[in-house]
PDB file of N, CA and C in Angstrom:
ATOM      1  N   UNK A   1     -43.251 -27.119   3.161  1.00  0.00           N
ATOM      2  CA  UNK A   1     -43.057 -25.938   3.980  1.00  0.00           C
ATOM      3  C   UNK A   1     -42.138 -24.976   3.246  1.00  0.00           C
ATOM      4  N   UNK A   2     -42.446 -23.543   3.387  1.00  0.00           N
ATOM      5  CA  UNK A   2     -41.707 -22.604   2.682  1.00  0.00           C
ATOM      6  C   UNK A   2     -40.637 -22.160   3.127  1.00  0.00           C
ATOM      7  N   UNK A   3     -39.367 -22.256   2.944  1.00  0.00           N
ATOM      8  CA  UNK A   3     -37.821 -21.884   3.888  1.00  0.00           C
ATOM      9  C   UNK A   3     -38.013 -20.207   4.148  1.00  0.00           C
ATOM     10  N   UNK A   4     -38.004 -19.573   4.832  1.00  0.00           N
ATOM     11  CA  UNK A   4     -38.046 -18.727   5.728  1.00  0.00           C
ATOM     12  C   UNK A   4     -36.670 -17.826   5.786  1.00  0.00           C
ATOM     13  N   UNK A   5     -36.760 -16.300   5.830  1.00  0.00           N
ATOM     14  CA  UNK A   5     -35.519 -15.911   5.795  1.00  0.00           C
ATOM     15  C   UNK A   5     -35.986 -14.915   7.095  1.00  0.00           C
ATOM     16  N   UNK A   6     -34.385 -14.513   7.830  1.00  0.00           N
ATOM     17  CA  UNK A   6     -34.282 -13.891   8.844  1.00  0.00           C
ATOM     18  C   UNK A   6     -34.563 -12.622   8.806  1.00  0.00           C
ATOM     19  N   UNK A   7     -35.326 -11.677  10.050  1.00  0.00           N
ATOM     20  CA  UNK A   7     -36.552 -10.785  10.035  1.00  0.00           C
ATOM     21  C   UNK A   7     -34.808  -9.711  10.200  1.00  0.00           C
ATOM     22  N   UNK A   8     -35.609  -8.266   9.304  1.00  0.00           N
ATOM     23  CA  UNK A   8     -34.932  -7.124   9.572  1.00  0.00           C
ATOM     24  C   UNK A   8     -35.313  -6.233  10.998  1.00  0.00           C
ATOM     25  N   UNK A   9     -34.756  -5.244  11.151  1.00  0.00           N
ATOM     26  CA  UNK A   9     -34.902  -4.781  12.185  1.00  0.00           C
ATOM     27  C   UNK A   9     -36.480  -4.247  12.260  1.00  0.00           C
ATOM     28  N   UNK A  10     -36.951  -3.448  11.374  1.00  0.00           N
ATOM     29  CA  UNK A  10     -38.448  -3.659  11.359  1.00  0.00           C
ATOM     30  C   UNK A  10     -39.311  -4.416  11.794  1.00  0.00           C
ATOM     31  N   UNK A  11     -38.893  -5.656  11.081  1.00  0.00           N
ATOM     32  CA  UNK A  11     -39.804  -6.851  10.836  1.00  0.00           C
ATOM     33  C   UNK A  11     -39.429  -7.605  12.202  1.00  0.00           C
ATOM     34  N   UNK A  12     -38.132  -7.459  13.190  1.00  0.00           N
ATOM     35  CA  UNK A  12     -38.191  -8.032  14.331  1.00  0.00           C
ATOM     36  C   UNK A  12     -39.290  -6.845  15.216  1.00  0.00           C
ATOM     37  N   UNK A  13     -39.290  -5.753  15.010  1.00  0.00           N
ATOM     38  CA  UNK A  13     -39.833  -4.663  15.765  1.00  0.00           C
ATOM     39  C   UNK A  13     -41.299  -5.401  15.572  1.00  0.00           C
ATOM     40  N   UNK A  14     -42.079  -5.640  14.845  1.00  0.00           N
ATOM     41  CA  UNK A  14     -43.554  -6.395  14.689  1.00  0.00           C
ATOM     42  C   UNK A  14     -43.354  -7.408  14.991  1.00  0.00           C
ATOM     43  N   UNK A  15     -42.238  -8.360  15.224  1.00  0.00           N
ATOM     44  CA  UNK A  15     -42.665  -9.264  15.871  1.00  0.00           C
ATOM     45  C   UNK A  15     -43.032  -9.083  17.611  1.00  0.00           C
ATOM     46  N   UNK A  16     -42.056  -8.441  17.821  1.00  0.00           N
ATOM     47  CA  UNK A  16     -41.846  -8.134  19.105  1.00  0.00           C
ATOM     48  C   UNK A  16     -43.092  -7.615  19.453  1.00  0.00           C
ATOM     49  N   UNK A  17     -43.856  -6.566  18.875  1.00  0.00           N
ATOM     50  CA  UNK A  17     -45.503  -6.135  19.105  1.00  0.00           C
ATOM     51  C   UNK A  17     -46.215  -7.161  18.941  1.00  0.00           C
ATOM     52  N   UNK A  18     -46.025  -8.480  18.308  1.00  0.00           N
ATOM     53  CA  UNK A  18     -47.314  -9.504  18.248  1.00  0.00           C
ATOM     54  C   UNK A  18     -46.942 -10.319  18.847  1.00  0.00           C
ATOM     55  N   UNK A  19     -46.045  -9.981  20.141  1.00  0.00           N
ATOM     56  CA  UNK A  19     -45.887 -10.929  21.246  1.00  0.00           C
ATOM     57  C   UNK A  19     -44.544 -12.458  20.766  1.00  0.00           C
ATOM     58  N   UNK A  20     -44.125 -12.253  19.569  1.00  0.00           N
ATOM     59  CA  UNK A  20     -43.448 -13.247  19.257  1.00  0.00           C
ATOM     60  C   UNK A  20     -41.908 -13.498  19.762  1.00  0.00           C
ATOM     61  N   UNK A  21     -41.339 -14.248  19.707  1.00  0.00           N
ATOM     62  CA  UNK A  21     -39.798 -13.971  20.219  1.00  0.00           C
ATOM     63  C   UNK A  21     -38.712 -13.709  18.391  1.00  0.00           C
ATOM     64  N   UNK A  22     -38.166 -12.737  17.865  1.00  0.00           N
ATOM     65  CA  UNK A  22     -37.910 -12.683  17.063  1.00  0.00           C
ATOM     66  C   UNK A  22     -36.756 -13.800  16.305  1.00  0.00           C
ATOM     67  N   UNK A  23     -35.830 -14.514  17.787  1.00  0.00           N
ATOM     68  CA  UNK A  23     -35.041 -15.180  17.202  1.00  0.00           C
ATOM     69  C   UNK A  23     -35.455 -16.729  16.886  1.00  0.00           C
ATOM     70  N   UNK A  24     -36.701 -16.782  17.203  1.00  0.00           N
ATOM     71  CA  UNK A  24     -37.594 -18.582  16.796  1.00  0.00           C
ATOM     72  C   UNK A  24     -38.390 -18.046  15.442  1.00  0.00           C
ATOM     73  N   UNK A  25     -38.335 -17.214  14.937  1.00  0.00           N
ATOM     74  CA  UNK A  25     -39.099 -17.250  13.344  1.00  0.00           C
ATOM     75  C   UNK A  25     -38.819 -16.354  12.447  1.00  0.00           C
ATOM     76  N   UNK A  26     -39.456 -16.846  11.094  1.00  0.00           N
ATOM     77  CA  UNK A  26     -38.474 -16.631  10.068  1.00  0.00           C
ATOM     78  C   UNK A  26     -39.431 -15.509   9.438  1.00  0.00           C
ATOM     79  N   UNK A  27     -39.117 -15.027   8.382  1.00  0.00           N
ATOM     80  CA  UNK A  27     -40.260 -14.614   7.393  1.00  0.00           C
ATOM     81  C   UNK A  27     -40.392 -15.396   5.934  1.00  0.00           C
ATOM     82  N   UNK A  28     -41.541 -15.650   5.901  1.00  0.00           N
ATOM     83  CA  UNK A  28     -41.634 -16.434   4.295  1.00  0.00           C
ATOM     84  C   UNK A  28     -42.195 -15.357   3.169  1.00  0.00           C
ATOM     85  N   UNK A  29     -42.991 -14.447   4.105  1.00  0.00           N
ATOM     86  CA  UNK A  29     -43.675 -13.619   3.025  1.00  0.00           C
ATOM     87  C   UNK A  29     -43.975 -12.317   4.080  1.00  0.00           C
ATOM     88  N   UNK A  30     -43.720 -10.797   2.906  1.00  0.00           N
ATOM     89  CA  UNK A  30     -43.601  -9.912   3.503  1.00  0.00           C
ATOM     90  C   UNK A  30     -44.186  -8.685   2.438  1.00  0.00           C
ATOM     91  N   UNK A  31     -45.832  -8.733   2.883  1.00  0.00           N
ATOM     92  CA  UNK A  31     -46.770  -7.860   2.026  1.00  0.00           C
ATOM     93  C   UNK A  31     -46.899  -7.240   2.848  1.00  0.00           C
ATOM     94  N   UNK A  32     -48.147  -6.048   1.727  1.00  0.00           N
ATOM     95  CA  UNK A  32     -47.961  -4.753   2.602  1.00  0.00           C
ATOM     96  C   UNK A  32     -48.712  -4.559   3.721  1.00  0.00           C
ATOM     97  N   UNK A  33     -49.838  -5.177   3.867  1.00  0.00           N
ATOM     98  CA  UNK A  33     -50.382  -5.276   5.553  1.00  0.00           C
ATOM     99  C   UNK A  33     -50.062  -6.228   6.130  1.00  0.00           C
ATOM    100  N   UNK A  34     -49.223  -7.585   5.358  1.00  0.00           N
ATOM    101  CA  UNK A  34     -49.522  -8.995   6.576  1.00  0.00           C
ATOM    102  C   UNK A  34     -48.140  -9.221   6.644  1.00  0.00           C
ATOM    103  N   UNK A  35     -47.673 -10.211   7.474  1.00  0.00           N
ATOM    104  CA  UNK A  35     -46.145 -10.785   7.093  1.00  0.00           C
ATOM    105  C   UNK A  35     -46.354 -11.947   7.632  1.00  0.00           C
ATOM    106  N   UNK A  36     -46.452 -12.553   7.113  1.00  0.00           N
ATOM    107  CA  UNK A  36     -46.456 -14.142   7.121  1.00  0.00           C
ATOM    108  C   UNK A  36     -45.222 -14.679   8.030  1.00  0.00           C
ATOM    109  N   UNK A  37     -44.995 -15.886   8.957  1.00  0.00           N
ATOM    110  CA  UNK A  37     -43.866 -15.649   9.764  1.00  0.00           C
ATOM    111  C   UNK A  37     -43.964 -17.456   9.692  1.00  0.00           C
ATOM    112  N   UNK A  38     -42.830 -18.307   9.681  1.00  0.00           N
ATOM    113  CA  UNK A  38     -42.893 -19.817  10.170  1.00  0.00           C
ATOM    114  C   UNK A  38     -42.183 -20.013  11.729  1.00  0.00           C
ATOM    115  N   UNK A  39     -42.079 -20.862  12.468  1.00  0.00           N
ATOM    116  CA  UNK A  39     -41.349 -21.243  13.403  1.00  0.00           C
ATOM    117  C   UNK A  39     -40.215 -22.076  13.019  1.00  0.00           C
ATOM    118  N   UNK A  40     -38.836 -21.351  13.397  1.00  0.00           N
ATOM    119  CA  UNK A  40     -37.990 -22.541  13.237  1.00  0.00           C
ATOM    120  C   UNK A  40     -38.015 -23.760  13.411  1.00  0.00           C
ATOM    121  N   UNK A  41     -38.430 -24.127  14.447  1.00  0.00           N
ATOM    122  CA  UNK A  41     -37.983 -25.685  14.831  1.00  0.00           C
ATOM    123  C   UNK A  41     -39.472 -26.486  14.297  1.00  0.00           C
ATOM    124  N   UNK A  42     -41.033 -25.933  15.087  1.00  0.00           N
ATOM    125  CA  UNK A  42     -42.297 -26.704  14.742  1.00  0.00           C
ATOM    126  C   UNK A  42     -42.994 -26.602  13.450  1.00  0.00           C
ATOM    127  N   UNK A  43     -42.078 -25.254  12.691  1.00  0.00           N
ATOM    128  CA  UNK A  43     -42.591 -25.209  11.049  1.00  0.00           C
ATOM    129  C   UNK A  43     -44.031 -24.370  11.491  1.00  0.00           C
ATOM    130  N   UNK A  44     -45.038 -24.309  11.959  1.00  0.00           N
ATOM    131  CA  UNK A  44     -45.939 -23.752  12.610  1.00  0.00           C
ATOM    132  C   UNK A  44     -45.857 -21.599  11.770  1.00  0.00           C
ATOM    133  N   UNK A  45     -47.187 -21.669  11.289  1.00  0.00           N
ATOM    134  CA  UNK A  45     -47.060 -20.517  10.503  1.00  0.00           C
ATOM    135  C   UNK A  45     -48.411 -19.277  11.139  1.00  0.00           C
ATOM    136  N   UNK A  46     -47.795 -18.039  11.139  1.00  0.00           N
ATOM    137  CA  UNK A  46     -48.821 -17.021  12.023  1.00  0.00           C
ATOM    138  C   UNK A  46     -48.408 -16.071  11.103  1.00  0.00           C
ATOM    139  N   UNK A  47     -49.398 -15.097  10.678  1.00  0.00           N
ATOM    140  CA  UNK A  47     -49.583 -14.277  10.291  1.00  0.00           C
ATOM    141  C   UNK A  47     -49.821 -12.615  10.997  1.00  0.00           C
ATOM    142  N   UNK A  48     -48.919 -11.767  10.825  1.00  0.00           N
ATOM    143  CA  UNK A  48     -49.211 -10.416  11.609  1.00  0.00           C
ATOM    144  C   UNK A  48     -49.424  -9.081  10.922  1.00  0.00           C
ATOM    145  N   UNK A  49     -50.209  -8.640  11.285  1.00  0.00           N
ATOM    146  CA  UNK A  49     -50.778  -7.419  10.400  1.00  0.00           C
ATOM    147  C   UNK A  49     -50.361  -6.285  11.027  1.00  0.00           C
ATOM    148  N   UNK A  50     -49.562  -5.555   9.978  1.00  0.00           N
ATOM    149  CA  UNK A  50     -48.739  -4.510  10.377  1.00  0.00           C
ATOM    150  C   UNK A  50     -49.544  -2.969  10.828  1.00  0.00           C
TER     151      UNK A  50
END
């Protein structure tokens, strides 16, 4: 599993539009249409297109 770093204010702002809760996930990867996201605790990985 890829360690995950904590979302900027942006990147909480898209989470928050793809229904996610910003403080349960991380970002592993942050391209220019997708952002890849893990779950803290279940490791569990979703992808959101900006």
């Amino acid at each position: 599993m890829k360690h995950g770093k904590r979302p900027t204010v942006k990147q909480k702002v898209l989470m928050i539009q793809a229904s996610l809760h910003p403080s349960e996930w991380l970002v592993i990867k942050n391209e220019f249409a997708t952002m890849k996201v893990v779950h803290r605790e279940s490791g569990e990985q979703k992808t959101i297109t900006k």
